[in-house]
Every structure is written in structure tokens, then in C-alpha cells.
Protein backbone atom coordinates (compact mmCIF):
# COMPACT_ATOMS: atom_id res chain seq x y z
CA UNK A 1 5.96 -12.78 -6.89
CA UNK A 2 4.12 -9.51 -7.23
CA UNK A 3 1.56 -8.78 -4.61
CA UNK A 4 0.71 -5.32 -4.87
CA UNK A 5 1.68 -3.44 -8.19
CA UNK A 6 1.35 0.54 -8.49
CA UNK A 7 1.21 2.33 -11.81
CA UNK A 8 1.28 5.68 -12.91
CA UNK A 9 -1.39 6.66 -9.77
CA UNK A 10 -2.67 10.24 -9.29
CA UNK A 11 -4.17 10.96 -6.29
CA UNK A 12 -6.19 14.41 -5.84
CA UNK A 13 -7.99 15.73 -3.12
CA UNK A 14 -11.01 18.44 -3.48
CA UNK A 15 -11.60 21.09 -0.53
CA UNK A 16 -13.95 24.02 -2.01
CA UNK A 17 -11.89 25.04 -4.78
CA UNK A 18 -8.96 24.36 -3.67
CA UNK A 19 -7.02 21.39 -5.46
CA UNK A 20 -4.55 19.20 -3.03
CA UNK A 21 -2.12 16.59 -5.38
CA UNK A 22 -1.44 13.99 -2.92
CA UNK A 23 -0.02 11.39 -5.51
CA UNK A 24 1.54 12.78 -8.55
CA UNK A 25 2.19 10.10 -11.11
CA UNK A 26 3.11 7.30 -8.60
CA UNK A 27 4.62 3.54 -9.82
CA UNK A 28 5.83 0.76 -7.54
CA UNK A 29 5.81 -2.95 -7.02
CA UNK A 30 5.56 -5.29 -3.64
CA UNK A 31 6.40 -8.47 -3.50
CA UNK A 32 5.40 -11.19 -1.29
CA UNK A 33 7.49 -11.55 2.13
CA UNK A 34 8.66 -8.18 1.78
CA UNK A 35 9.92 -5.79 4.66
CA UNK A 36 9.46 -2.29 3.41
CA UNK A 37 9.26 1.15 4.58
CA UNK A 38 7.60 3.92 2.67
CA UNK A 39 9.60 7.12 3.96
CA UNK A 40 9.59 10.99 3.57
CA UNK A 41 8.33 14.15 5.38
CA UNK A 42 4.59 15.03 6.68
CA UNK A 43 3.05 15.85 3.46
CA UNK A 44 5.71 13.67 0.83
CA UNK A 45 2.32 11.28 0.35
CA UNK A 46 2.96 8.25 2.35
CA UNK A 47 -0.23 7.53 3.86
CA UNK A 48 -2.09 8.44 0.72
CA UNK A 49 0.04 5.36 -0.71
CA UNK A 50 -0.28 3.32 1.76
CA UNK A 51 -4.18 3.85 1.30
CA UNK A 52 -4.55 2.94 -2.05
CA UNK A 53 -2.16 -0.14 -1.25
CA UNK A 54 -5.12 -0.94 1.27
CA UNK A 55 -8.46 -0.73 -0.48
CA UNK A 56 -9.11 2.04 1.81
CA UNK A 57 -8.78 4.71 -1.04
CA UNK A 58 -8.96 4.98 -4.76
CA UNK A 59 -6.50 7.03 -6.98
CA UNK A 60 -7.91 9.68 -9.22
CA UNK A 61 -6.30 8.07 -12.04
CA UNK A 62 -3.61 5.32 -12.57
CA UNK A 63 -4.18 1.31 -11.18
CA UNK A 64 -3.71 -0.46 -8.31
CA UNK A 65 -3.55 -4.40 -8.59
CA UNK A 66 -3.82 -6.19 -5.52
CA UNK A 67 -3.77 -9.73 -5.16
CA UNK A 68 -4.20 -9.75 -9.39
CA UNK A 69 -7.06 -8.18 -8.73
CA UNK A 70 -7.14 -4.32 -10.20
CA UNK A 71 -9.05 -2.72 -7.17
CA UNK A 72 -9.37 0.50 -8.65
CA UNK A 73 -12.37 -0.58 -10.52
CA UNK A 74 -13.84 -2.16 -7.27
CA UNK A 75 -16.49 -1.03 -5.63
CA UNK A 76 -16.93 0.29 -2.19
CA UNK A 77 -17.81 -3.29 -1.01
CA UNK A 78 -15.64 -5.49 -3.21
CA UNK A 79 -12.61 -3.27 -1.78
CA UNK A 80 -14.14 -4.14 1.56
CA UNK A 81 -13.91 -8.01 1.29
CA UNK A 82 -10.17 -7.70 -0.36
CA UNK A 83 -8.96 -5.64 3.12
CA UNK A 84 -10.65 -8.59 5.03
CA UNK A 85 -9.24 -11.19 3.21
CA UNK A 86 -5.72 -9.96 2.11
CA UNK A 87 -4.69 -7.36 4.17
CA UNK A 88 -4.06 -6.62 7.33
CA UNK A 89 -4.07 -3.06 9.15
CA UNK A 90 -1.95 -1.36 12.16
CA UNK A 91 -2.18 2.06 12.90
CA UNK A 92 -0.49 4.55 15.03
CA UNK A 93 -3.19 4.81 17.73
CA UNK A 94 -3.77 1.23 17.59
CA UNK A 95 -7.61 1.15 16.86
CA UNK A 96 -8.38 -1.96 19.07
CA UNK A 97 -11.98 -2.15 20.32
CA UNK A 98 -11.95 -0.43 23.98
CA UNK A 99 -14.81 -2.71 25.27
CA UNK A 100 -13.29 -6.10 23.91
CA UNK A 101 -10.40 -8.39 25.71
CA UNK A 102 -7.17 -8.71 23.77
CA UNK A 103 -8.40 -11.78 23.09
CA UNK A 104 -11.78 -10.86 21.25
CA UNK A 105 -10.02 -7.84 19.67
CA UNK A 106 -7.58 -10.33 18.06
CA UNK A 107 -10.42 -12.97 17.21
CA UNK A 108 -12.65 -10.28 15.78
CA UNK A 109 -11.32 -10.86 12.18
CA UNK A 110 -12.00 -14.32 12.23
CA UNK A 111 -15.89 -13.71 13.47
CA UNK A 112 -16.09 -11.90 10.07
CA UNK A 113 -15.03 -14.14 8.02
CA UNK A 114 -17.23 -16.43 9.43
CA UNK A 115 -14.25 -19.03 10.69
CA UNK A 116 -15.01 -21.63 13.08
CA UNK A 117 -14.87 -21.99 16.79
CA UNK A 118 -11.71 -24.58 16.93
CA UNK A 119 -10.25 -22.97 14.38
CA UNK A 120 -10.47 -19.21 15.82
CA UNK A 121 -9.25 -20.57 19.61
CA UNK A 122 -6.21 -22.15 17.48
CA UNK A 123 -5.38 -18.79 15.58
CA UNK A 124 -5.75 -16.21 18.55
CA UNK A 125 -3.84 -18.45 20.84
CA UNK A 126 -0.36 -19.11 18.53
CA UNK A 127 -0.61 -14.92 17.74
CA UNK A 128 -1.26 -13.72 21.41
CA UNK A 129 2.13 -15.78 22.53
CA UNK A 130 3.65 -14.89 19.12
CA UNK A 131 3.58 -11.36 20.57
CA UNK A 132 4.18 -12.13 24.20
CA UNK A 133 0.83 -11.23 25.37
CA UNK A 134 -0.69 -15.29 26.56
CA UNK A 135 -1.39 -13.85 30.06
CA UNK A 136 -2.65 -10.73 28.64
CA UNK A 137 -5.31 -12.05 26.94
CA UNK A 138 -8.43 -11.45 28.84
CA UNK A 139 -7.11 -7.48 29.37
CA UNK A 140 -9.29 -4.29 28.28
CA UNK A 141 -7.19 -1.59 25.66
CA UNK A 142 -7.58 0.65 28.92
CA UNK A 143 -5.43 -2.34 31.09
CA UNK A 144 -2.79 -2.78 28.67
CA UNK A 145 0.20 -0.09 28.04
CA UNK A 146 0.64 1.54 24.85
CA UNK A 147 3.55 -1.58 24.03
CA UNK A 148 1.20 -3.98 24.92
CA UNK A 149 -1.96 -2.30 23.19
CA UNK A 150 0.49 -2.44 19.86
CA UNK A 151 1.44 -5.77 20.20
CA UNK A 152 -2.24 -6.97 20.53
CA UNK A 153 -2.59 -4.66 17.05
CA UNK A 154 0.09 -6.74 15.68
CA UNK A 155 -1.71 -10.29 16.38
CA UNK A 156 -5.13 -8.97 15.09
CA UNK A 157 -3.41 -7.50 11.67
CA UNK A 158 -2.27 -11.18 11.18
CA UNK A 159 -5.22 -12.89 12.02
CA UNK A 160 -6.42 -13.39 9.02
CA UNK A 161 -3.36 -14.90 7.04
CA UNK A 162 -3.19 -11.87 4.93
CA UNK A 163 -0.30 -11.31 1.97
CA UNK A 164 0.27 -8.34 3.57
CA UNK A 165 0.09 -6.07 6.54
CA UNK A 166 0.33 -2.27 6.10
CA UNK A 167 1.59 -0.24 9.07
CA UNK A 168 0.95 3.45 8.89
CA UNK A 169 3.41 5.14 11.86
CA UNK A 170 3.49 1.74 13.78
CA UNK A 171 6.38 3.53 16.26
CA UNK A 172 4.91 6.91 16.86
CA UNK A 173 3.41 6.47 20.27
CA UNK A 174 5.86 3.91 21.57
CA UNK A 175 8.50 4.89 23.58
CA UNK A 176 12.19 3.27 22.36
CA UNK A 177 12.07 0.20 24.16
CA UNK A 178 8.23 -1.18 22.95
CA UNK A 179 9.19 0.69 19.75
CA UNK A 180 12.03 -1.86 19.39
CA UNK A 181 10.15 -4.38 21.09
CA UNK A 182 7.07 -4.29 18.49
CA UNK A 183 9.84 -4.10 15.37
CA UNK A 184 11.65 -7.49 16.68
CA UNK A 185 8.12 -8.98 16.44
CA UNK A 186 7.05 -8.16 13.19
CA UNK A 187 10.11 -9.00 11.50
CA UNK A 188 9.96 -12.30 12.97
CA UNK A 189 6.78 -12.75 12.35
CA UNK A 190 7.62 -11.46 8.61
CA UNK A 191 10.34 -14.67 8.41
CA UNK A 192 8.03 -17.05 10.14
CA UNK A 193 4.45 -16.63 8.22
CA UNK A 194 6.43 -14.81 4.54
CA UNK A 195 3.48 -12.11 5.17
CA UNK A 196 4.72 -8.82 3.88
CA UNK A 197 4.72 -5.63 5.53
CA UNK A 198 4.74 -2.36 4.51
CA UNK A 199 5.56 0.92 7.27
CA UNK A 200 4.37 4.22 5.93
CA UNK A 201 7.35 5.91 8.52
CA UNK A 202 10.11 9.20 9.15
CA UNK A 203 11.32 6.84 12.33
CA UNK A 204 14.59 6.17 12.04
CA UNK A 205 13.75 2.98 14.22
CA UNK A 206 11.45 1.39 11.58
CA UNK A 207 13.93 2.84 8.89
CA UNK A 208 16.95 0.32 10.27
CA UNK A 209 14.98 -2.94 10.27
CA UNK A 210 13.81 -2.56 6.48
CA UNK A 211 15.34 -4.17 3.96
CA UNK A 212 13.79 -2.16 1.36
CA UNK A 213 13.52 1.66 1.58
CA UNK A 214 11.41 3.89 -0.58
CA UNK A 215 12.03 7.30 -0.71
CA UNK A 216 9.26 9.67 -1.31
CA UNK A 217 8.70 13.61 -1.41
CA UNK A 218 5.96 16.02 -2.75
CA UNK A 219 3.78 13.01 -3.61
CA UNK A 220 6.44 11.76 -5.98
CA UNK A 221 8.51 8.02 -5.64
CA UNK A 222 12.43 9.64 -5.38
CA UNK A 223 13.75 5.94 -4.73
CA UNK A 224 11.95 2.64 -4.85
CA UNK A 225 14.83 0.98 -3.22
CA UNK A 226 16.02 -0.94 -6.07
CA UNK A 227 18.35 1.01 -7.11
CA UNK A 228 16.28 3.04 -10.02
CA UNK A 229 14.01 6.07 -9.06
């Protein structure tokens, strides 16, 4: 089943009067309980992608359906509840909250969509020792290592049940052990919960656990990974 479709999206940046094509005619297709990397050189439009995927962008022209919902018509707020409700976010510096626990960082999803209190301890307990991190729990970003500060990035992307979880460089700042470490936990997390994820990536690392790898350059799709360009 489709979760995210792609079709025919331009993306263009302005700067002065300068013109940047980020996206240049861009079509593709995600299905649920998919393990996919998005990969190419700095510059081959990966992020941009993975941006539109997200609700945090909109293309210039083309659609993006998420969910069945086409979220390029949305509105700055109506992408807004779709990213807290469907998707989930990891990024390669992490992002937690430096002044909340590992705990509250993980919960924080769950406070915004207004969950309750039983039902929150439940959900941040079975992700913190999904990723290893139980005794961790009541830790600052600045008492955690960079492995550890991922993992907790991992949980809070999840919190929310979403269809899908979009990692943008997930690897870059971990050395190879966490790197491998963090990639054995979302793919079983992947087969346990069916939620998706998509790596925007160059890491070989990221590259070997995919089962699905599309191929991009100069803002172009060269290979969706199913055998047609």
C-alpha cells in the first residue's frame, strides 16, 4: 500500500536573482514497511526530497500525497498536524531538547498530541529499552554520547506510531560501531512496528541495510530501485 506518492515535483529555490533547481521533475512511490535509502552526492537533491516527503517543504510545482492526503495544497498548519501525526523525524545532529531527560525528550510527542498519562509511561518505556537506553532514561543530551543521543532520536521519531520515519544523514556523526549499532535498531524496529523508513544518505553503512535503493543526481531520480529509472 502506497504511503507517500511523488509526481512530477519541481522544486526551486530563489536567492536575489539567482535561480537554484533543487528538484527537477521528480516521481516516486513509498510503500508502507519500507526500508529505503535516498542516495547521491551533496547537491543530487536528497534532502530537498526528503523535505517534501515530510511536510516540511512544498514543491514549486508537481504533488505530494501523503497519507491520501495531497499536502501540497496544505497549509502551513495542516502540514504541521500531518508531521505530528504520520511522520516521524531523525536528523544528523540529533535535535533532542538539551534541557529535557531522554525520557521527556522521547515523551514530548505524546504531550502534543495530547495522549494520556498511562498511556505515554507505556509508550516511552517499550521505545527507551527498544533502543537499549532503560537506564538511560533520566540522562541530559549533554550526559549521553553521540550513539546514545541517536538512539534516544530513534525512540522519539517512533513515538507517535507514525507510517513513516524519515532519516536525513542518520550515520554522519556516529562513529562505525553506534553507526552500526543505530542501523540494527531501526531495521528491527522497521520488522517489529511495519513503520517505514526512509535515509536521505552517501554512507555506504546505511546503503547495505536497505532493501530499496534510489539513485539520485542533479535533482533528478536516476533509479527508483525497482528496476525502471
Amino acid at each position: 500500500m502506497s504511503i507517500i506518492k511523488v509526481e512530477n515535483a519541481t522544486k526551486i529555490y530563489h536567492i536575489g536573482e539567482s535561480e537554484t533547481r533543487a528538484l527537477n521533475g521528480v516521481s516516486l512511490q513509498v510503500d508502507a514497511g519500507e526500508f529505503t535509502a535516498l542516495v547521491g552526492p551533496s547537491g543530487s537533491g536528497k534532502t530537498t526530497l526528503l523535505q517534501l516527503m515530510g511536510c516540511l517543504d512544498k514543491p514549486t510545482s508537481g504533488m505530494v500525497m501523503v497519507n491520501g492526503n495531497n499536502v501540497s495544497q496544505f497549509n502551513a498548519n495542516q502540514r504541521a498536524e500531518i508531521r505530528q501525526e504520520k511522520i516521524g523525524f531523525i536528523f544528523q545532529f540529533f535535535a533532542l531538547v538539551p534541557v529535557l531527560s531522554a525520557y521527556e525528550n522521547v515523551e514530548l510527542p505524546l504531550l502534543l498530541n495530547n495522549l494520556s498519562l498511562s498511556y505515554r509511561k507505556e509508550r516511552v518505556a517499550y521505545l527507551l529499552e527498544s533502543v537499549g537506553l532503560t537506564n538511560r532514561m533520566n540522562h541530559r543530551p549533554d550526559q549521553m554520547s553521540g550513539g546514545e543521543q541517536q538512539r534516544v532520536a530513534i525512540a522519539r521519531a517512533l513515538a507517535s506510531e507514525p507510517i513513516v520515519v524519515l532519516a536525513d544523514e542518520p550515520t554522519a556523526n556516529l562513529d562505525t560501531a553506534n553507526g552500526q549499532q543505530a542501523m540494527d535498531i531501526m531495521q528491527k524496529l522497521n520488522q517489529e512496528t511495519g513503520t517505514a523508513f526512509v535515509f536521505a544518505t552517501h554512507d555506504p553503512r546505511v546503503m547495505a541495510y536497505a532493501n530499496r535503493l534510489i539513485k539520485m543526481r542533479d535533482g533528478r531520480i536516476l533509479d527508483n530501485g525497482n528496476g525502471a529509472g
